[in-house]
N, C-alpha and C. Protein backbone atom coordinates (compact mmCIF):
# COMPACT_ATOMS: atom_id res chain seq x y z
N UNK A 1 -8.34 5.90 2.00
CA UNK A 1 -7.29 4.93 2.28
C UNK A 1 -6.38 5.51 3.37
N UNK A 2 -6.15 4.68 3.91
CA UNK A 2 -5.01 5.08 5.07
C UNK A 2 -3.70 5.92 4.66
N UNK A 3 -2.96 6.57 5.63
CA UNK A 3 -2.08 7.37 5.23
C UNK A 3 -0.91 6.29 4.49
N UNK A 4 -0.74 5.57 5.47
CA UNK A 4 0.63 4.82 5.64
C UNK A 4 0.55 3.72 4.49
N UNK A 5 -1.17 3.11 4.08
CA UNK A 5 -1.33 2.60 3.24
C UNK A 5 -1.21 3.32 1.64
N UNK A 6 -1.02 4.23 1.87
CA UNK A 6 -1.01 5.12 0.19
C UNK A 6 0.58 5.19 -0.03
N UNK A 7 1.40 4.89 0.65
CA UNK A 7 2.60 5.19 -0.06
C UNK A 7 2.77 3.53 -0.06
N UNK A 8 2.11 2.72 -0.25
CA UNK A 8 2.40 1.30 -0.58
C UNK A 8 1.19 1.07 -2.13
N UNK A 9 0.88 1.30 -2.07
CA UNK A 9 0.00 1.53 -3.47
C UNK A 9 0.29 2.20 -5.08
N UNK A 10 0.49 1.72 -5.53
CA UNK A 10 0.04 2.56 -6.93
C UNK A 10 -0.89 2.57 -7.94
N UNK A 11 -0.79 3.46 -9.01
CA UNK A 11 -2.40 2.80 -9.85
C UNK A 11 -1.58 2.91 -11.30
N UNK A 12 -2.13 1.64 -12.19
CA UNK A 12 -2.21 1.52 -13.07
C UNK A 12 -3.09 2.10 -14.00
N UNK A 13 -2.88 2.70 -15.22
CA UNK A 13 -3.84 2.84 -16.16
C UNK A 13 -4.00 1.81 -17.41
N UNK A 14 -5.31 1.53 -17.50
CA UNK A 14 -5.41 -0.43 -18.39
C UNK A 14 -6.95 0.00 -19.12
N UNK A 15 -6.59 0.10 -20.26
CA UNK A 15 -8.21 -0.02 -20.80
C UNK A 15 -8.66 1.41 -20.46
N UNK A 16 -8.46 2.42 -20.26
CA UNK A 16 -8.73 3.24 -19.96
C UNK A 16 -9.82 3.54 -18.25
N UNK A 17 -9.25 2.47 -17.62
CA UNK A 17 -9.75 2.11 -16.13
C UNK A 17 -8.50 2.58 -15.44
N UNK A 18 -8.76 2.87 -14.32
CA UNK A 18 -7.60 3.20 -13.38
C UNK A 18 -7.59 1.61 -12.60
N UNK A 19 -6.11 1.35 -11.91
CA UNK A 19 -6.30 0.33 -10.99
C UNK A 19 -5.47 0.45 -9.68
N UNK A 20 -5.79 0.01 -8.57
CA UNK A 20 -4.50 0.46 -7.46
C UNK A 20 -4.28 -0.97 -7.45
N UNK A 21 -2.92 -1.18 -7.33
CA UNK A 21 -2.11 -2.43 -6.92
C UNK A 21 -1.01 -2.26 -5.54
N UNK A 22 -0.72 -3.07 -4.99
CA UNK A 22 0.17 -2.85 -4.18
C UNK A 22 1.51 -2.65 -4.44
N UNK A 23 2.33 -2.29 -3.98
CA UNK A 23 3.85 -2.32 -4.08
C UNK A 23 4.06 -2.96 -4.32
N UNK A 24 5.71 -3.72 -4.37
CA UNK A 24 6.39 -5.03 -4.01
C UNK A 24 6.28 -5.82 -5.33
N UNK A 25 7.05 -7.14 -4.95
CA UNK A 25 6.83 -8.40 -5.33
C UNK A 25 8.11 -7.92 -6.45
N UNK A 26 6.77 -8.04 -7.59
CA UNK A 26 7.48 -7.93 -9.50
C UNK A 26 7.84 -6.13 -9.94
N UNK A 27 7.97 -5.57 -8.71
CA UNK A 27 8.51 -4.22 -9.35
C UNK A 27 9.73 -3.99 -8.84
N UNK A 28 10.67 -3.08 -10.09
CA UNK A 28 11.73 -3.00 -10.13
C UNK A 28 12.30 -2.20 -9.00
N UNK A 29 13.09 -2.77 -8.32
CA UNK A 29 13.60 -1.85 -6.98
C UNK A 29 13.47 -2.24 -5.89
N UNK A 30 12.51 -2.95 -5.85
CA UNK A 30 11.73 -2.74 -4.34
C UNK A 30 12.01 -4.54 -3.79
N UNK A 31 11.99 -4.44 -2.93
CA UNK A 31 12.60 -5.83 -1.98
C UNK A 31 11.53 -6.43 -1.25
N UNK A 32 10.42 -5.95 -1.60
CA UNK A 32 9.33 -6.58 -0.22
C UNK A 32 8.53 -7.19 -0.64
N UNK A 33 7.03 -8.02 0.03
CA UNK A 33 6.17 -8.39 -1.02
C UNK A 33 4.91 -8.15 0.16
N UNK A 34 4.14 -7.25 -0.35
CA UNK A 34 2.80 -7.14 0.30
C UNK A 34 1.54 -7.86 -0.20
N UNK A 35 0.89 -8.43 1.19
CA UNK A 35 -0.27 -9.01 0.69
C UNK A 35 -1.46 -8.92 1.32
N UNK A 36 -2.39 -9.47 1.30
CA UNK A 36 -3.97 -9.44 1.85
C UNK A 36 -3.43 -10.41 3.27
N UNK A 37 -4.28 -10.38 4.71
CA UNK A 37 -3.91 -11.26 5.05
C UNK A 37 -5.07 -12.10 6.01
N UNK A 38 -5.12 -12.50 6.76
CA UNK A 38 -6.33 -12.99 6.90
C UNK A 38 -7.16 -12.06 8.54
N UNK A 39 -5.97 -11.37 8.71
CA UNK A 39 -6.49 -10.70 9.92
C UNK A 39 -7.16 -9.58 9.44
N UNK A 40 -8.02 -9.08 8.07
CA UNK A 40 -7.95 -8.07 7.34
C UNK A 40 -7.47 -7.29 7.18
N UNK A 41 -6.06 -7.18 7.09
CA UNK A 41 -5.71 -6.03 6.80
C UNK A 41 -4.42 -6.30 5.50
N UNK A 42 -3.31 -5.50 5.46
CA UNK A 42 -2.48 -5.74 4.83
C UNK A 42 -0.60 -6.39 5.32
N UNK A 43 -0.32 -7.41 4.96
CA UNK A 43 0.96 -7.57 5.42
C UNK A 43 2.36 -7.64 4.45
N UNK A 44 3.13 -6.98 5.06
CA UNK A 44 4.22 -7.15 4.38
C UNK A 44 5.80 -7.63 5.02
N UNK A 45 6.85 -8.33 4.29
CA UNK A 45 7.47 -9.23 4.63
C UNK A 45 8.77 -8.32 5.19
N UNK A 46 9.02 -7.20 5.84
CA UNK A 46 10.39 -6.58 6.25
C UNK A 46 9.55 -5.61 7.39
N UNK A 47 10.33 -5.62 7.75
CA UNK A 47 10.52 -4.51 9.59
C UNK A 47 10.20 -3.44 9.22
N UNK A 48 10.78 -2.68 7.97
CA UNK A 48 11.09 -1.62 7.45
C UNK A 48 11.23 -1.75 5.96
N UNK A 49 10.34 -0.21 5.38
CA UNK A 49 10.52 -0.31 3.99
C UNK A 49 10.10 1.10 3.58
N UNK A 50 10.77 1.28 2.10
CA UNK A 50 10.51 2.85 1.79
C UNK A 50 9.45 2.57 1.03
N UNK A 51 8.49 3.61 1.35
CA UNK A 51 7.42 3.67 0.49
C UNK A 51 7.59 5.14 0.01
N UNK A 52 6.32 5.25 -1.00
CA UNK A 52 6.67 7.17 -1.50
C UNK A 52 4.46 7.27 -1.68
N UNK A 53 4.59 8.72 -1.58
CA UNK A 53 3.41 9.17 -1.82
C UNK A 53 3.10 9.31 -3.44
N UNK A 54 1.82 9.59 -3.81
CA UNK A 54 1.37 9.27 -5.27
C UNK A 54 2.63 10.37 -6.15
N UNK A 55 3.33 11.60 -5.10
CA UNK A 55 3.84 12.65 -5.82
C UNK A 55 5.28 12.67 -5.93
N UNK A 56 5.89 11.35 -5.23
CA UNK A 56 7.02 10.54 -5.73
C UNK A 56 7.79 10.62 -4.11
N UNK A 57 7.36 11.49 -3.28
CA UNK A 57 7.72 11.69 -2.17
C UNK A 57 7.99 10.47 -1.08
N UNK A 58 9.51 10.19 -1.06
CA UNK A 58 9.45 9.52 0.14
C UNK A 58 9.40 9.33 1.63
N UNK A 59 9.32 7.92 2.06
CA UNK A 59 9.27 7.84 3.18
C UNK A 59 9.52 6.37 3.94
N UNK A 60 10.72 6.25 5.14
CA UNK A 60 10.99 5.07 5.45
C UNK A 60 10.03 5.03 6.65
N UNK A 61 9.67 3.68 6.69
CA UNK A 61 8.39 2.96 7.58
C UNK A 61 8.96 2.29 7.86
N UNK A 62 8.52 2.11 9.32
CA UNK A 62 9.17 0.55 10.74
C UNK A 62 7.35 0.54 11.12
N UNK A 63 7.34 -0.73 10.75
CA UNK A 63 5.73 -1.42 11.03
C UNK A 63 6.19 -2.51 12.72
N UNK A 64 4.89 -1.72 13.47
CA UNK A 64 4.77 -2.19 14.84
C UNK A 64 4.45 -3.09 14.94
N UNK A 65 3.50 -3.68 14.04
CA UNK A 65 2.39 -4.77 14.78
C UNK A 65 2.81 -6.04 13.93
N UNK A 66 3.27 -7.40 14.39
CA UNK A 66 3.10 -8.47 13.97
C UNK A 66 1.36 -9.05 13.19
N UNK A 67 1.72 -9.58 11.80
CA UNK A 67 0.97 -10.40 12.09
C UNK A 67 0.85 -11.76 12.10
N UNK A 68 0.01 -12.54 12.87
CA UNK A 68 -0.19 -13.72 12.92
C UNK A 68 0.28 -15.06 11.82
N UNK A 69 0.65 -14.46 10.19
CA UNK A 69 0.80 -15.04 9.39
C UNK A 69 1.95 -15.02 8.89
N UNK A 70 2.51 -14.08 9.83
CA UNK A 70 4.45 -13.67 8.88
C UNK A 70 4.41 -12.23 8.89
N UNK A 71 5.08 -11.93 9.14
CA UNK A 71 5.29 -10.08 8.80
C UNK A 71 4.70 -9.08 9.66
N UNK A 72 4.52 -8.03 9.07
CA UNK A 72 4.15 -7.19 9.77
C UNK A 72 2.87 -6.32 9.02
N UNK A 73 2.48 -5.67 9.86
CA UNK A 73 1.13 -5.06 9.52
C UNK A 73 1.25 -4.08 8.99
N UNK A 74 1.22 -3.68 7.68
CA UNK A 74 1.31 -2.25 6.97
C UNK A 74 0.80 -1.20 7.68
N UNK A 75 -0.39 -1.51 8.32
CA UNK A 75 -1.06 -0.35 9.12
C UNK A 75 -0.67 0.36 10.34
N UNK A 76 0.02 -0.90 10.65
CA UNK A 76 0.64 -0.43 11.71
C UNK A 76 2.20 0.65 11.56
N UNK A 77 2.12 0.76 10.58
CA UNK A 77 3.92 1.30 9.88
C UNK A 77 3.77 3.16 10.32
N UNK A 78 4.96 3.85 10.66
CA UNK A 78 5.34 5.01 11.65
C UNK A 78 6.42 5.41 10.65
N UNK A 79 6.02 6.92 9.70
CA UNK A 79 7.39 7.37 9.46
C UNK A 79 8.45 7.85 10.06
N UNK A 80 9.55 7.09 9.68
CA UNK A 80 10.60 7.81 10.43
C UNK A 80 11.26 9.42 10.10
């Protein structure tokens, strides 16, 4: 997985399955909402957003690239 994409991810444990979900939306704290989008990749709805690595480590991201549908391109996101 991408760098910039792993501090937007987390994983659930369910049934004794692991799961990765995205950030955002319904979790406590967080202001953004990431989604699938049709340009394949991932988009999310702010300029800028803190994400953290699996080891709690943060990091604020400014995403470059528009996409076509609203937002901006997770992939495209540059720590500051």
């Amino acid at each position: 997985m991408d760098k910039i994409l792993v501090l937007f991810h987390h994983i659930h444990h369910r049934n004794g399955e692991h799961e990765v979900h995205h950030c955002g939306g319904d979790h406590e704290g967080v202001d953004y909402v990431i989604e699938h989008c049709g340009c394949g990749k991932h988009r999310i709805d702010k300029k800028k957003a803190v994400g953290h690595d699996f080891d709690g480590n943060e990091c604020e991201v400014k995403f470059e690239e528009e996409c076509l549908e609203g937002g901006w391109h997770v992939e495209s996101g540059v720590c500051e």
